[in-house]
N, C-alpha and C. Protein backbone atom coordinates (compact mmCIF):
# COMPACT_ATOMS: atom_id res chain seq x y z
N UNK A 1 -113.28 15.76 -11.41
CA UNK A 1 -114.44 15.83 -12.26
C UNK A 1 -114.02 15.50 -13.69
N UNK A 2 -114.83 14.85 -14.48
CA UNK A 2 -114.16 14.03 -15.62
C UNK A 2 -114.29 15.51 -16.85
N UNK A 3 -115.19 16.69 -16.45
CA UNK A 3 -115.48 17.28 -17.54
C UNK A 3 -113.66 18.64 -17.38
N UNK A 4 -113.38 18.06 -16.16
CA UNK A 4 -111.86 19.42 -15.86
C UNK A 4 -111.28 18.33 -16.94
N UNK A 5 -110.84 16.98 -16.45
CA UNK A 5 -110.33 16.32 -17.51
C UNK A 5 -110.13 16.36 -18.80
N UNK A 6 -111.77 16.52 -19.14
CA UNK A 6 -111.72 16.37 -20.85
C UNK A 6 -111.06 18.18 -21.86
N UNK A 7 -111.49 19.13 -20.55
CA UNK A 7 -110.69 20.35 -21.12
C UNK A 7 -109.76 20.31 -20.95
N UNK A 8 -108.82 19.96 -19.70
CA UNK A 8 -107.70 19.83 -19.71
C UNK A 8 -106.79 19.01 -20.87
N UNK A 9 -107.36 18.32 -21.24
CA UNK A 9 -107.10 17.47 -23.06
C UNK A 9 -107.04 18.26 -23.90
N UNK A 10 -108.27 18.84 -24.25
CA UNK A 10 -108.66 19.71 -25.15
C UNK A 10 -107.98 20.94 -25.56
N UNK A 11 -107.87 21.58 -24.44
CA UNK A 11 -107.18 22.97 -24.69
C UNK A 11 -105.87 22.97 -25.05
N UNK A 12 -105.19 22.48 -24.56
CA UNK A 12 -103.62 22.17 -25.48
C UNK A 12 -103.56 21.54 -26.63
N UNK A 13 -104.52 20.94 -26.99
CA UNK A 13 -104.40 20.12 -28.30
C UNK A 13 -105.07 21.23 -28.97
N UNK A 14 -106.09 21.67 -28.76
CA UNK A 14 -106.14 22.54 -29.77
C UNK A 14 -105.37 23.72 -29.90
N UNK A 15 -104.32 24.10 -29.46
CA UNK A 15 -103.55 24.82 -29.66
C UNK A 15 -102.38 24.01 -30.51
N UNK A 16 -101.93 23.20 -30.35
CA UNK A 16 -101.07 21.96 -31.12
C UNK A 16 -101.45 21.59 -32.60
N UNK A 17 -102.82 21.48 -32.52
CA UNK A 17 -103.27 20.89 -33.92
C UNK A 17 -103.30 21.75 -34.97
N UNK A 18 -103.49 23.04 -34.86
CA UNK A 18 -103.44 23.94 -36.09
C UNK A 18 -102.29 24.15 -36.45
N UNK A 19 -101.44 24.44 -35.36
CA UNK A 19 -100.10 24.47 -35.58
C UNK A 19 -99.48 23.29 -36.37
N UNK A 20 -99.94 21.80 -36.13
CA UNK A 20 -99.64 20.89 -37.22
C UNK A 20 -100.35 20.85 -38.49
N UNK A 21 -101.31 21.28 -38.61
CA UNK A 21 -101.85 21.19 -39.77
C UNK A 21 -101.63 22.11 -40.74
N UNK A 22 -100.88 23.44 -40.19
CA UNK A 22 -100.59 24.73 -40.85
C UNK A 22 -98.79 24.21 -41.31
N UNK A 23 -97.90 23.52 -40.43
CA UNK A 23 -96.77 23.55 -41.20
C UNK A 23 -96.76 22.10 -41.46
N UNK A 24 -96.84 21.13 -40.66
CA UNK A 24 -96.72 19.54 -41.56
C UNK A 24 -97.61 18.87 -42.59
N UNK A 25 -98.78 19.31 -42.05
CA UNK A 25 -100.18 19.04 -43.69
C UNK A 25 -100.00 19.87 -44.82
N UNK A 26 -99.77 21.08 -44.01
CA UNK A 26 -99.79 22.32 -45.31
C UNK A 26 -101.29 22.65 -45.77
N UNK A 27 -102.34 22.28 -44.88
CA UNK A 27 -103.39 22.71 -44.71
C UNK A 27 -103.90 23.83 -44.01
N UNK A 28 -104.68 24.52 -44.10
CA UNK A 28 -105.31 25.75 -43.70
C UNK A 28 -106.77 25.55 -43.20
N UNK A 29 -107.49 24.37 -44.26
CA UNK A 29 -109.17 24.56 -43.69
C UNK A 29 -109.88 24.22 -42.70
N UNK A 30 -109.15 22.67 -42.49
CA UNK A 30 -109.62 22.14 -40.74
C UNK A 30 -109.02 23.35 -39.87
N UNK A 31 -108.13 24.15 -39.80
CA UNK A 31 -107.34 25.03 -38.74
C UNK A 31 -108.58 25.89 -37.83
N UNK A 32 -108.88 26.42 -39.04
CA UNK A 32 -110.56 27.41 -38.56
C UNK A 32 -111.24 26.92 -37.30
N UNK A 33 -111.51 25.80 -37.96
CA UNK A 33 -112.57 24.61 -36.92
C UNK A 33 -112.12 24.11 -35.31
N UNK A 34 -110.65 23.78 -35.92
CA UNK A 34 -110.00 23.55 -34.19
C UNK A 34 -109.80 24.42 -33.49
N UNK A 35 -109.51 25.77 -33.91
CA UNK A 35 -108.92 27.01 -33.70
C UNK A 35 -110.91 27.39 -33.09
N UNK A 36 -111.61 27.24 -33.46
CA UNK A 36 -113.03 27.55 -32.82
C UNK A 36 -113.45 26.38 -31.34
N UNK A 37 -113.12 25.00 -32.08
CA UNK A 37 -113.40 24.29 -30.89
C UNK A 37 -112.67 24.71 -29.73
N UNK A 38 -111.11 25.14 -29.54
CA UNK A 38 -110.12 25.64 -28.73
C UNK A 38 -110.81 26.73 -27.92
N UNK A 39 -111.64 27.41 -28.58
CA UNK A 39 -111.94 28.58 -28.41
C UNK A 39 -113.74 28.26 -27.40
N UNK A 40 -114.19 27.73 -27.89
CA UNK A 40 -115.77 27.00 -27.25
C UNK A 40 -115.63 26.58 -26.27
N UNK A 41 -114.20 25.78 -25.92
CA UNK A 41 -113.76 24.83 -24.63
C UNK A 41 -113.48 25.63 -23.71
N UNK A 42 -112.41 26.92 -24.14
CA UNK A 42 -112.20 27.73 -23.37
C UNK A 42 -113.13 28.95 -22.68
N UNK A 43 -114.63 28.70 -23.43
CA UNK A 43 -115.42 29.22 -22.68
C UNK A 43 -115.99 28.62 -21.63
N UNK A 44 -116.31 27.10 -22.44
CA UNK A 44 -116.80 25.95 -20.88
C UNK A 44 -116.35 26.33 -19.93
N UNK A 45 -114.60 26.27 -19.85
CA UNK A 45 -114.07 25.77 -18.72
C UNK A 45 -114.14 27.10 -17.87
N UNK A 46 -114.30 28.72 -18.47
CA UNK A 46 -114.82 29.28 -17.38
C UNK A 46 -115.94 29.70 -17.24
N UNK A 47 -117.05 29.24 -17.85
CA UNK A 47 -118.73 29.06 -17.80
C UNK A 47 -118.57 28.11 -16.14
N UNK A 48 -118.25 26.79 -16.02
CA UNK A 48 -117.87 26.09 -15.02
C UNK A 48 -117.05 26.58 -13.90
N UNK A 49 -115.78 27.22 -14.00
CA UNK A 49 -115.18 28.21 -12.87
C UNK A 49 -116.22 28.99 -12.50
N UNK A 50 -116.89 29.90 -13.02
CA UNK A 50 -118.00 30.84 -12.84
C UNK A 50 -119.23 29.94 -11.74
N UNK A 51 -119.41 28.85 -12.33
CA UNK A 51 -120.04 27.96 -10.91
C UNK A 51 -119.51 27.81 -9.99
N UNK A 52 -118.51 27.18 -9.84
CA UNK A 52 -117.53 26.79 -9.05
C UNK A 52 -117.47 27.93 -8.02
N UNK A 53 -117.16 28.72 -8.25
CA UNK A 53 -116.57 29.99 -7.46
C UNK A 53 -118.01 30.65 -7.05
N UNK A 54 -119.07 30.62 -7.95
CA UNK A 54 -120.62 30.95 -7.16
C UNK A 54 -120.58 30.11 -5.97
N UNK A 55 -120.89 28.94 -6.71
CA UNK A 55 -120.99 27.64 -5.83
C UNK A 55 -120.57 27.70 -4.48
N UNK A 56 -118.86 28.02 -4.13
CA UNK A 56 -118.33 27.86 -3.40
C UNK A 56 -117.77 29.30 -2.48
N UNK A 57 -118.29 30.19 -2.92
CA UNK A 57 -118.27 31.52 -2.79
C UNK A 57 -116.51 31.85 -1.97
N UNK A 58 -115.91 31.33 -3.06
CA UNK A 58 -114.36 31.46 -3.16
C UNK A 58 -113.75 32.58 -2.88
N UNK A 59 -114.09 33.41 -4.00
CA UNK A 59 -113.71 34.54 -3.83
C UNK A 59 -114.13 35.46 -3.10
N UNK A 60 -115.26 35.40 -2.44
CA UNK A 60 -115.86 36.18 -1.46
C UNK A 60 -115.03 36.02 -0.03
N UNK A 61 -114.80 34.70 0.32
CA UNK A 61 -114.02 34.02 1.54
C UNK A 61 -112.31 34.55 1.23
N UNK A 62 -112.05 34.48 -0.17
CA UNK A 62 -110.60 34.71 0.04
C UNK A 62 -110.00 36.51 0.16
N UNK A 63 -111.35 37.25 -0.17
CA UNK A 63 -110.97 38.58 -0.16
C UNK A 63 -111.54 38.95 1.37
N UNK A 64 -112.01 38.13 2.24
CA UNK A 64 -112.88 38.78 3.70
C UNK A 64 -111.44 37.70 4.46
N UNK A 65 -110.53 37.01 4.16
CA UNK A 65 -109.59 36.55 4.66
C UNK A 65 -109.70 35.20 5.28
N UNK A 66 -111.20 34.65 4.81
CA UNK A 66 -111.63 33.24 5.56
C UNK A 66 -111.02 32.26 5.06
N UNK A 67 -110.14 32.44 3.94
CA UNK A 67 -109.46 31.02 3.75
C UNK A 67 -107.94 31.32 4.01
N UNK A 68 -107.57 30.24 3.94
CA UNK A 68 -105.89 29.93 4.11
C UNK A 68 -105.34 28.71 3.57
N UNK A 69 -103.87 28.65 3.17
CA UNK A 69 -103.11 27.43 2.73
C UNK A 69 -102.13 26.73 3.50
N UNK A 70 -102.83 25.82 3.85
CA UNK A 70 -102.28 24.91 4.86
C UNK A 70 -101.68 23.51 4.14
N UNK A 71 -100.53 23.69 4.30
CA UNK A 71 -99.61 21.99 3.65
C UNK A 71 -100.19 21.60 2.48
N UNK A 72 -100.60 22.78 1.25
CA UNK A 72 -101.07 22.97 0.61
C UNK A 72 -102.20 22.70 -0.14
N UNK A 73 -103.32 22.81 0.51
CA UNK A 73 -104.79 22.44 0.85
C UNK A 73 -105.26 23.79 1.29
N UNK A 74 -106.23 24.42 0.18
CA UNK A 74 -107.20 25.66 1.06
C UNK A 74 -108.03 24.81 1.93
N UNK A 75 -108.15 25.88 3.37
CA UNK A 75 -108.79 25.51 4.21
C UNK A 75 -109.47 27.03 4.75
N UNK A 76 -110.89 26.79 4.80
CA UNK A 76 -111.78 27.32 5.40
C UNK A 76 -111.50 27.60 6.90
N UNK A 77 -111.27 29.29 7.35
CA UNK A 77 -110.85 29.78 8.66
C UNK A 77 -112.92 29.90 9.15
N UNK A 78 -112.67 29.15 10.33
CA UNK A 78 -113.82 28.68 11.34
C UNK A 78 -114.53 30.58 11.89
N UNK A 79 -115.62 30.60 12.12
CA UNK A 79 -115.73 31.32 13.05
C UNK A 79 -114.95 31.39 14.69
N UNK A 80 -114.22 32.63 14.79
CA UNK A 80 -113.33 32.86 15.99
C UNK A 80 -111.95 32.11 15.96
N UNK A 81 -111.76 31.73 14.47
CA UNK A 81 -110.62 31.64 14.20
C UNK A 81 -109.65 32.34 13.70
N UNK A 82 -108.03 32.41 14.14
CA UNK A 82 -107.50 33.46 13.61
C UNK A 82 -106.77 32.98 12.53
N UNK A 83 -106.44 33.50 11.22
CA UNK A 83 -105.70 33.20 10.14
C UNK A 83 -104.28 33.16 10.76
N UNK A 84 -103.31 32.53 9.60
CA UNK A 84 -102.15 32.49 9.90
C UNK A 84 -101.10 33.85 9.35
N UNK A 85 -102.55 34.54 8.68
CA UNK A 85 -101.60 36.01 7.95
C UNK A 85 -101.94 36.78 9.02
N UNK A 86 -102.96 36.95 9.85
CA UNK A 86 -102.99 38.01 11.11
C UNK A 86 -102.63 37.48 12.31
N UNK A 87 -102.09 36.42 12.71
CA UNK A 87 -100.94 36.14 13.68
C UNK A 87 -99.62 36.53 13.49
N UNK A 88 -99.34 36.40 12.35
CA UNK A 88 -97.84 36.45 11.68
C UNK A 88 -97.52 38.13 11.17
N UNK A 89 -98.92 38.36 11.48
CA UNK A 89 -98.39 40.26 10.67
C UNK A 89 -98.21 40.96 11.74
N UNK A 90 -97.39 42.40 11.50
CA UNK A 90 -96.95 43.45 12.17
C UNK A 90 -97.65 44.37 12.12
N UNK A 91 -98.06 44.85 13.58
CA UNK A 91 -99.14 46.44 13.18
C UNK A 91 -98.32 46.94 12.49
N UNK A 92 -99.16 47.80 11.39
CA UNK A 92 -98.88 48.74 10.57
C UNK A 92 -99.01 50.39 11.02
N UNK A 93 -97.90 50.95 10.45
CA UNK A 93 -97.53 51.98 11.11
C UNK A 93 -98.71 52.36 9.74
N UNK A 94 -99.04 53.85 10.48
CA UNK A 94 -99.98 55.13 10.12
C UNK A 94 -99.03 55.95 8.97
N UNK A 95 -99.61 56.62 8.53
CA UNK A 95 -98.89 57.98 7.79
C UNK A 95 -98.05 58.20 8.53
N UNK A 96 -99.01 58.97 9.73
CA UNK A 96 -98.03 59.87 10.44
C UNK A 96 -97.14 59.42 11.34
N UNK A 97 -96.97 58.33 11.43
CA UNK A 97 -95.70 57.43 12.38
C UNK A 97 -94.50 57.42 11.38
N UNK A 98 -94.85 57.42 10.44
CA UNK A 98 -93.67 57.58 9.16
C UNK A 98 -93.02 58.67 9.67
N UNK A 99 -93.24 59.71 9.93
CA UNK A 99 -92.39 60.98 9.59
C UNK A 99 -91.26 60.89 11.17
């Protein structure tokens, strides 16, 4: 998506630019301004995550265990499918099996 792009630009530079303008310009007043735009972008970009993750109800799937990372690609676990973390896990002992 061209708008991950244009923050992905953005947000490091504006962290970069005040920092140049504060020791190589020896300026202070543009700093404010970038130091706000830095700050505006970094709300976009999780105004947009906040869709994203509605959108795609991410986090709902990754805390009920429906997704998984496969050859590093999330992938959506099917109905009557088993994950690769509850094949691979060990019953868990109880309290009282501890003692």
């Amino acid at each position: 998506m061209l708008m991950h792009r244009v923050i992905a630009v953005i947000m490091p530079t504006s962290m970069f630019v005040p920092w140049f303008l504060n020791t190589e310009l020896k300026t202070s007043k543009a700093v404010f301004w970038v130091e706000a735009a830095g700050i505006c972008v970094f709300g976009v970009y999780w105004f947009l995550k906040g869709i994203e993750i509605n959108r795609t109800a991410a986090d709902e799937k990754a805390a009920t265990g429906r997704l998984r990372l496969r050859s590093g690609t999330v992938e959506e676990i099917g109905v009557g499918e088993v994950s690769d973390h509850q094949t691979n896990s060990r019953p868990r002992m109880t309290r009282s099996e501890h003692h």
